[in-house]
PDB file of N, CA and C in Angstrom:
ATOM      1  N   UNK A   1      92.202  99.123  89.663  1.00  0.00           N
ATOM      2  CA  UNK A   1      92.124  99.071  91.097  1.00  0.00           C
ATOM      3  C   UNK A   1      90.659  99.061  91.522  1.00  0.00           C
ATOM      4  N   UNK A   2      90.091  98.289  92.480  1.00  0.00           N
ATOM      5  CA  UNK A   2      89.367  97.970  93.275  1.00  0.00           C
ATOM      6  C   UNK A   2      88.511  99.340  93.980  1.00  0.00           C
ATOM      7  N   UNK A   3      86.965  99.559  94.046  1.00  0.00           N
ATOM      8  CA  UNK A   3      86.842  99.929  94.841  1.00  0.00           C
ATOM      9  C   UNK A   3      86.818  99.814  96.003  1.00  0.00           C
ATOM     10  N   UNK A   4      86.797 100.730  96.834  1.00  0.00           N
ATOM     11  CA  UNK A   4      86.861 100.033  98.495  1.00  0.00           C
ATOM     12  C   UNK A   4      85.793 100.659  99.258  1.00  0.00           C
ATOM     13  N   UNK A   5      84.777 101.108  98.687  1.00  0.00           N
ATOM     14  CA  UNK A   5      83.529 101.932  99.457  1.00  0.00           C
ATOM     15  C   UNK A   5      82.355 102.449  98.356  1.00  0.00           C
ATOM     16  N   UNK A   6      80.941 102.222  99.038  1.00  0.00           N
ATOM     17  CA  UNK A   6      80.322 102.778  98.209  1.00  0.00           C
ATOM     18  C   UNK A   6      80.328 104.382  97.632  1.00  0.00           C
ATOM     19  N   UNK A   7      80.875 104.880  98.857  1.00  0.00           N
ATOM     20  CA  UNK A   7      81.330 106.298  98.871  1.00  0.00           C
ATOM     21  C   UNK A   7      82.035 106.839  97.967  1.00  0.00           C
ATOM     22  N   UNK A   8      83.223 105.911  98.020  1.00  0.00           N
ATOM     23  CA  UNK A   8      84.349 106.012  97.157  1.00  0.00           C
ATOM     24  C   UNK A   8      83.645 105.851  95.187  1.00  0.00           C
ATOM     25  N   UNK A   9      83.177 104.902  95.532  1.00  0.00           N
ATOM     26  CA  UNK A   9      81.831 104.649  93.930  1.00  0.00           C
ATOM     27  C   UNK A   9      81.489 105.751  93.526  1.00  0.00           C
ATOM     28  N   UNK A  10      80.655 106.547  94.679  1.00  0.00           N
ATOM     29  CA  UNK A  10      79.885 107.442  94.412  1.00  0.00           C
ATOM     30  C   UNK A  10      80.449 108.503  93.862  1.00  0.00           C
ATOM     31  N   UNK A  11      81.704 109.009  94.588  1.00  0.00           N
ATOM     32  CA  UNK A  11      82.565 110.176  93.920  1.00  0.00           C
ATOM     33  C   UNK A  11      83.355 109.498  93.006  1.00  0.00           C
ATOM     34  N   UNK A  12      83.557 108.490  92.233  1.00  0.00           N
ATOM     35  CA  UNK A  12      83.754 108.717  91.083  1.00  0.00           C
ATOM     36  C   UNK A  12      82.968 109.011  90.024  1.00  0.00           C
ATOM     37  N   UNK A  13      81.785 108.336  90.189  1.00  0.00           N
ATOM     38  CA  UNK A  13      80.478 108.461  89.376  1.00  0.00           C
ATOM     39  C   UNK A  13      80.355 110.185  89.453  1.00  0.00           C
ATOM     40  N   UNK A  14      80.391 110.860  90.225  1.00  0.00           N
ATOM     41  CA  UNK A  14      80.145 112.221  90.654  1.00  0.00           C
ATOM     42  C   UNK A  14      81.407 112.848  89.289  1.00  0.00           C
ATOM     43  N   UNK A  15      82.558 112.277  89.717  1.00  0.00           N
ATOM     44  CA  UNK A  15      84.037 112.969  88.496  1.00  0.00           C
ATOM     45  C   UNK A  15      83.244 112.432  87.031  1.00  0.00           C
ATOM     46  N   UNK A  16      82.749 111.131  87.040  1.00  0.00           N
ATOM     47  CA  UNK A  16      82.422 110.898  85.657  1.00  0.00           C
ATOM     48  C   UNK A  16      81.770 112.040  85.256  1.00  0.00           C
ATOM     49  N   UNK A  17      80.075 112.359  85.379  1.00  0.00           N
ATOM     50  CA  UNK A  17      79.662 113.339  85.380  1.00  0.00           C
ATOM     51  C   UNK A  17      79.734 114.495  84.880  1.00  0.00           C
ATOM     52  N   UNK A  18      80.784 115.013  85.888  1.00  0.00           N
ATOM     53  CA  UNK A  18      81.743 116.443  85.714  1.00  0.00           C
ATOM     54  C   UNK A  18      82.781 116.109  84.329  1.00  0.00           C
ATOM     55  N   UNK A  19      83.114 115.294  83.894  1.00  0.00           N
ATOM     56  CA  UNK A  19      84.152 115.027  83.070  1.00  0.00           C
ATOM     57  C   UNK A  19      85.391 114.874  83.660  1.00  0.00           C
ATOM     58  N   UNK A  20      85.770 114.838  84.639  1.00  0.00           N
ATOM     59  CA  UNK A  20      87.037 114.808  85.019  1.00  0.00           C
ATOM     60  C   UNK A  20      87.719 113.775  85.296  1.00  0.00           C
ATOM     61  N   UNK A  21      87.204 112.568  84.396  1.00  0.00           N
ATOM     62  CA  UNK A  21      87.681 111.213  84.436  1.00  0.00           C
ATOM     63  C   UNK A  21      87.048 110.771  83.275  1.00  0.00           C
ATOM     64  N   UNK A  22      87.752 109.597  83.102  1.00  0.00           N
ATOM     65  CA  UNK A  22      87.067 109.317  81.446  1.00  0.00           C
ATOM     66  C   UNK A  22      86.140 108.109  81.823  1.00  0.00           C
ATOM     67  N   UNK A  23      85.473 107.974  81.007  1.00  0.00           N
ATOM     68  CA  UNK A  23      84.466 106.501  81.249  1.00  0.00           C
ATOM     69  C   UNK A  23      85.117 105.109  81.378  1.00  0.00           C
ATOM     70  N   UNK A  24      86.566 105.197  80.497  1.00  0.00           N
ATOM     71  CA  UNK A  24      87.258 103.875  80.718  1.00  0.00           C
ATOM     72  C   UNK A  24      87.918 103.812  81.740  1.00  0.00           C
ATOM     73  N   UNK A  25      88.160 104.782  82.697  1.00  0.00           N
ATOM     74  CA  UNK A  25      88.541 104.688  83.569  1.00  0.00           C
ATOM     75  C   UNK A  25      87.864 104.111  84.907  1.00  0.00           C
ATOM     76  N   UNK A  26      86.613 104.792  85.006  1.00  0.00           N
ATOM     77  CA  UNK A  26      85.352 104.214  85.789  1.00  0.00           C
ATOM     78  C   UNK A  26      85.009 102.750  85.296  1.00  0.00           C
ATOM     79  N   UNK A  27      85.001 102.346  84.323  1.00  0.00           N
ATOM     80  CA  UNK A  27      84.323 101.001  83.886  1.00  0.00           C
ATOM     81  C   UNK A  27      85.729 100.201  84.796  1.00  0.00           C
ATOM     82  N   UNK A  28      86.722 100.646  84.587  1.00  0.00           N
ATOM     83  CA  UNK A  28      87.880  99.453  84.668  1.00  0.00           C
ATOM     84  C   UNK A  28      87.293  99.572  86.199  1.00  0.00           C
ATOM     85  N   UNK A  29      87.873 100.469  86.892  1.00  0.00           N
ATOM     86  CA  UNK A  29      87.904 100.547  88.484  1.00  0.00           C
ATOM     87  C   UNK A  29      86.372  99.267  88.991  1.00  0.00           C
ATOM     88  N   UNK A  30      85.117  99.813  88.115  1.00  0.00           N
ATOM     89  CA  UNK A  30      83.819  99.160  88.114  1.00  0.00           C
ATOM     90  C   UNK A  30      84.453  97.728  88.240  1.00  0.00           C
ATOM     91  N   UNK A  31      84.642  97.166  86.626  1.00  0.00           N
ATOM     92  CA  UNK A  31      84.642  95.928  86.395  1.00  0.00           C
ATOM     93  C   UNK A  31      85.765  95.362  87.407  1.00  0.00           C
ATOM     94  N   UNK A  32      86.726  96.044  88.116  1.00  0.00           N
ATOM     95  CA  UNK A  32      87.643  94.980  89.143  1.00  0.00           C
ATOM     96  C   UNK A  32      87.337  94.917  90.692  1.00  0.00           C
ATOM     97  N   UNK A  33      85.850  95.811  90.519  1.00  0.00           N
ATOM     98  CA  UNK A  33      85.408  95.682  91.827  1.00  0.00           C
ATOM     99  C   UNK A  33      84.463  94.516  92.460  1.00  0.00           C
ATOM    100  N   UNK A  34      83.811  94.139  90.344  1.00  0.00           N
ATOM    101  CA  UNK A  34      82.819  93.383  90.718  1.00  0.00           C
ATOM    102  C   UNK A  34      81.284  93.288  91.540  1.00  0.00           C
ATOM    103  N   UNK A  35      81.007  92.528  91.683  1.00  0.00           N
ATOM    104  CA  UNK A  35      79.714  92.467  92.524  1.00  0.00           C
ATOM    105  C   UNK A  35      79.871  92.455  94.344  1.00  0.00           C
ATOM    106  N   UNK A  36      80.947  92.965  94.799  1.00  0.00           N
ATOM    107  CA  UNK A  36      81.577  92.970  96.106  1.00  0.00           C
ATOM    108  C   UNK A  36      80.510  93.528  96.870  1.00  0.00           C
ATOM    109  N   UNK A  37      80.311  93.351  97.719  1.00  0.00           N
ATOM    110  CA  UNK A  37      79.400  93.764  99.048  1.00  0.00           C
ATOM    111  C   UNK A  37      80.605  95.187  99.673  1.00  0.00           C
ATOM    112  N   UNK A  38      80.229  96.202  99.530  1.00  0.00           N
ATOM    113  CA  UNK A  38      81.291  97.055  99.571  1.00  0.00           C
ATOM    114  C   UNK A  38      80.323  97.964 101.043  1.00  0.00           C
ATOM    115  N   UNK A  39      81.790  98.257 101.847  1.00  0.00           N
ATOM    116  CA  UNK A  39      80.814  99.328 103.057  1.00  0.00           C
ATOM    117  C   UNK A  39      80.654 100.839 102.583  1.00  0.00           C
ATOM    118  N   UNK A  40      79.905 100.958 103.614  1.00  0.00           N
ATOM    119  CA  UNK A  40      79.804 102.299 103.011  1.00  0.00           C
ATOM    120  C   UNK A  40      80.490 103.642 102.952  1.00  0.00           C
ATOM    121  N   UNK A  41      81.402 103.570 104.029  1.00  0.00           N
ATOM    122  CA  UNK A  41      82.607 104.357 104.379  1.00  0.00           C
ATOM    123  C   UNK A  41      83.508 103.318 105.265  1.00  0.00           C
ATOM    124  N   UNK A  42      84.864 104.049 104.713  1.00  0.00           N
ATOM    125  CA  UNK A  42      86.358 102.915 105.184  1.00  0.00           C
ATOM    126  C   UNK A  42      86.719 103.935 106.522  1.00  0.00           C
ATOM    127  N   UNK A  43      86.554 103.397 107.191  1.00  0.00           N
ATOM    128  CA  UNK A  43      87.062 104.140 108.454  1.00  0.00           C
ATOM    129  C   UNK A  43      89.002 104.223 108.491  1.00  0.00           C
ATOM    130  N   UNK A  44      89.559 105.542 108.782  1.00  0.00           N
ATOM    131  CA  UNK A  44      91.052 105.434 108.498  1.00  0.00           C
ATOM    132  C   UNK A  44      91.460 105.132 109.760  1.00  0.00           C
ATOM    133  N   UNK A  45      93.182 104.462 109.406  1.00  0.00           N
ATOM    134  CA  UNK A  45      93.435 104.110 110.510  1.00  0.00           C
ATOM    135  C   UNK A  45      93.867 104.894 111.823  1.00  0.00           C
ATOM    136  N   UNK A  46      94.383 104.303 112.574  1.00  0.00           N
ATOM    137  CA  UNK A  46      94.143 104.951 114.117  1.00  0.00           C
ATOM    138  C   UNK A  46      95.741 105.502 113.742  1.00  0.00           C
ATOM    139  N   UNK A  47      96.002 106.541 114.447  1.00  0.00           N
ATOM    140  CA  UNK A  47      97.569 107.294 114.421  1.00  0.00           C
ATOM    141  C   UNK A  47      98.289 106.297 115.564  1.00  0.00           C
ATOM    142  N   UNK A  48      99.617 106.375 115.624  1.00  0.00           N
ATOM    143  CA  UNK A  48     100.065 105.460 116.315  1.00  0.00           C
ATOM    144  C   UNK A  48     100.576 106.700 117.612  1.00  0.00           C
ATOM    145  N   UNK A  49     100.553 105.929 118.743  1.00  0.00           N
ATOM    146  CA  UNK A  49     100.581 106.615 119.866  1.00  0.00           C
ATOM    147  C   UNK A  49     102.190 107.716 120.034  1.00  0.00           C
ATOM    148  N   UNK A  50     102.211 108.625 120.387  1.00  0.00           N
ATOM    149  CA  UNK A  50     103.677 109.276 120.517  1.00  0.00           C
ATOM    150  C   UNK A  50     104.526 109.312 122.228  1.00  0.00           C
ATOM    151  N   UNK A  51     105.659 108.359 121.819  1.00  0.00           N
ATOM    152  CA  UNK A  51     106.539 107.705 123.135  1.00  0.00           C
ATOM    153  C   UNK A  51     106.725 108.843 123.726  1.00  0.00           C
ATOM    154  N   UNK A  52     107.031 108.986 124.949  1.00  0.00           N
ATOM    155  CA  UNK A  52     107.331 110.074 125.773  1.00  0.00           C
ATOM    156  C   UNK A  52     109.035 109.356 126.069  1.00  0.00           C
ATOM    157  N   UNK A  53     109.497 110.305 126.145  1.00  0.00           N
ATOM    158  CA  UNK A  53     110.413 110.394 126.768  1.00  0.00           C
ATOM    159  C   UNK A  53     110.919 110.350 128.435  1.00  0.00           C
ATOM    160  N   UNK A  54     111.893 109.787 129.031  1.00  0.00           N
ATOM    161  CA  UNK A  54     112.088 110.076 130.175  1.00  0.00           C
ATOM    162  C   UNK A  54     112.184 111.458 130.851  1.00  0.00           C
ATOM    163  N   UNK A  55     112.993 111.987 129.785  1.00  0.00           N
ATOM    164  CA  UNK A  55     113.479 113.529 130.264  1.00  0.00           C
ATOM    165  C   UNK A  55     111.864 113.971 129.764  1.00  0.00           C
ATOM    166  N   UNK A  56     111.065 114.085 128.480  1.00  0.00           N
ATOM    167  CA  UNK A  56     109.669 114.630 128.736  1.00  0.00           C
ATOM    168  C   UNK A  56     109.275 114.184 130.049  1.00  0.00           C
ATOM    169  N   UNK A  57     108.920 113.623 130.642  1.00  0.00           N
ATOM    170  CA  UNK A  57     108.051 113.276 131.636  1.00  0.00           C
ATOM    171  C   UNK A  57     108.639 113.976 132.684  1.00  0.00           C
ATOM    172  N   UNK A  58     110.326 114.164 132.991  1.00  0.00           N
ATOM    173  CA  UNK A  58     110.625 114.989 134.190  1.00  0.00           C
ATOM    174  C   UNK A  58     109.788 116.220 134.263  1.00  0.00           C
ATOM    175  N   UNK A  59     110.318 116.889 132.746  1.00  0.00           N
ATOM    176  CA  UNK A  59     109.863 118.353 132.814  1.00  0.00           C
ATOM    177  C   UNK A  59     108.409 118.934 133.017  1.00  0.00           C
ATOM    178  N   UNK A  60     107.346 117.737 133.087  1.00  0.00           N
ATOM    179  CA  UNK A  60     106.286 117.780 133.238  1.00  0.00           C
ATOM    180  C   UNK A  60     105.784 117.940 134.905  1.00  0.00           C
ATOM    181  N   UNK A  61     106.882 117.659 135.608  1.00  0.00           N
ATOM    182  CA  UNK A  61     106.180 117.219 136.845  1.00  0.00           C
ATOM    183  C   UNK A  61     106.283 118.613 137.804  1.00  0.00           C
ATOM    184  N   UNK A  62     104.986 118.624 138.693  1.00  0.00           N
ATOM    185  CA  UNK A  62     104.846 120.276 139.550  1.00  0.00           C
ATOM    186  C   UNK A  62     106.008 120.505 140.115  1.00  0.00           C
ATOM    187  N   UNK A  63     106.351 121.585 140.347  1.00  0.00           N
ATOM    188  CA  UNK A  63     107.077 122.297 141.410  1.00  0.00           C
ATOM    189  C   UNK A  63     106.776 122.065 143.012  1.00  0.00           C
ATOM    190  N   UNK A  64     107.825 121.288 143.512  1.00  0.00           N
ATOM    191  CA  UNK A  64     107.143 120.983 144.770  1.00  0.00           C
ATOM    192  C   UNK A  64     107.162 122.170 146.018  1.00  0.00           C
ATOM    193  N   UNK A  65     105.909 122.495 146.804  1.00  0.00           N
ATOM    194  CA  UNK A  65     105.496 124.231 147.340  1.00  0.00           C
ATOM    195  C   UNK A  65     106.514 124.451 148.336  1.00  0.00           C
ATOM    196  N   UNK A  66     106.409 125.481 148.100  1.00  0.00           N
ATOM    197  CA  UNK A  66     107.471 125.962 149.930  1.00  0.00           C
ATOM    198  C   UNK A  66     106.487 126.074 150.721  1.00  0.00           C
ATOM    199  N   UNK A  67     107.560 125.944 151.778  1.00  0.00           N
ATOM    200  CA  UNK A  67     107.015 126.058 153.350  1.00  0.00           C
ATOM    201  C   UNK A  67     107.330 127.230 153.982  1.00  0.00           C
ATOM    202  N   UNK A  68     106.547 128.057 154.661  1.00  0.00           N
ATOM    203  CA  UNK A  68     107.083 129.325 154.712  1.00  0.00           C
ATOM    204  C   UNK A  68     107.525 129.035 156.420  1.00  0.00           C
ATOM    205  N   UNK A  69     108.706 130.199 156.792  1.00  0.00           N
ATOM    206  CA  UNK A  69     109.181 129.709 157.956  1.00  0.00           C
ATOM    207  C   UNK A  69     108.767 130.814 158.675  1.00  0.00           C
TER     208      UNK A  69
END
């Protein structure tokens, strides 16, 4: 698999290091990334908006004031 960030590069190189990945593992990820122009951080995606409901929206609305007599 592909890297997708230099970032992402970097902390593996960082696990190589530490040992917590093996070298053939880094070379493969390396060699299928190639010479790619890679950014530098992947921005995640946006959350998708949450529908309101009809009945939410009633229960939202003020109390309309009294009038005192």
């Amino acid at each position: 698999m592909p890297f997708k960030s230099q970032a992402q590069r970097r902390k593996f190189a960082e696990l190589l290091v530490k040992g917590e990945i093996s070298k053939e593992t880094y070379e493969e990820w390396n060699r299928d990334t190639g010479r790619k122009k890679l950014p530098e951080r992947v921005k995640p995606k946006a959350k998708a908006k949450k529908k309101t409901t009809p009945r939410a929206k009633a229960k939202t609305r003020k109390p309309k004031s009294r009038t005192r007599s």
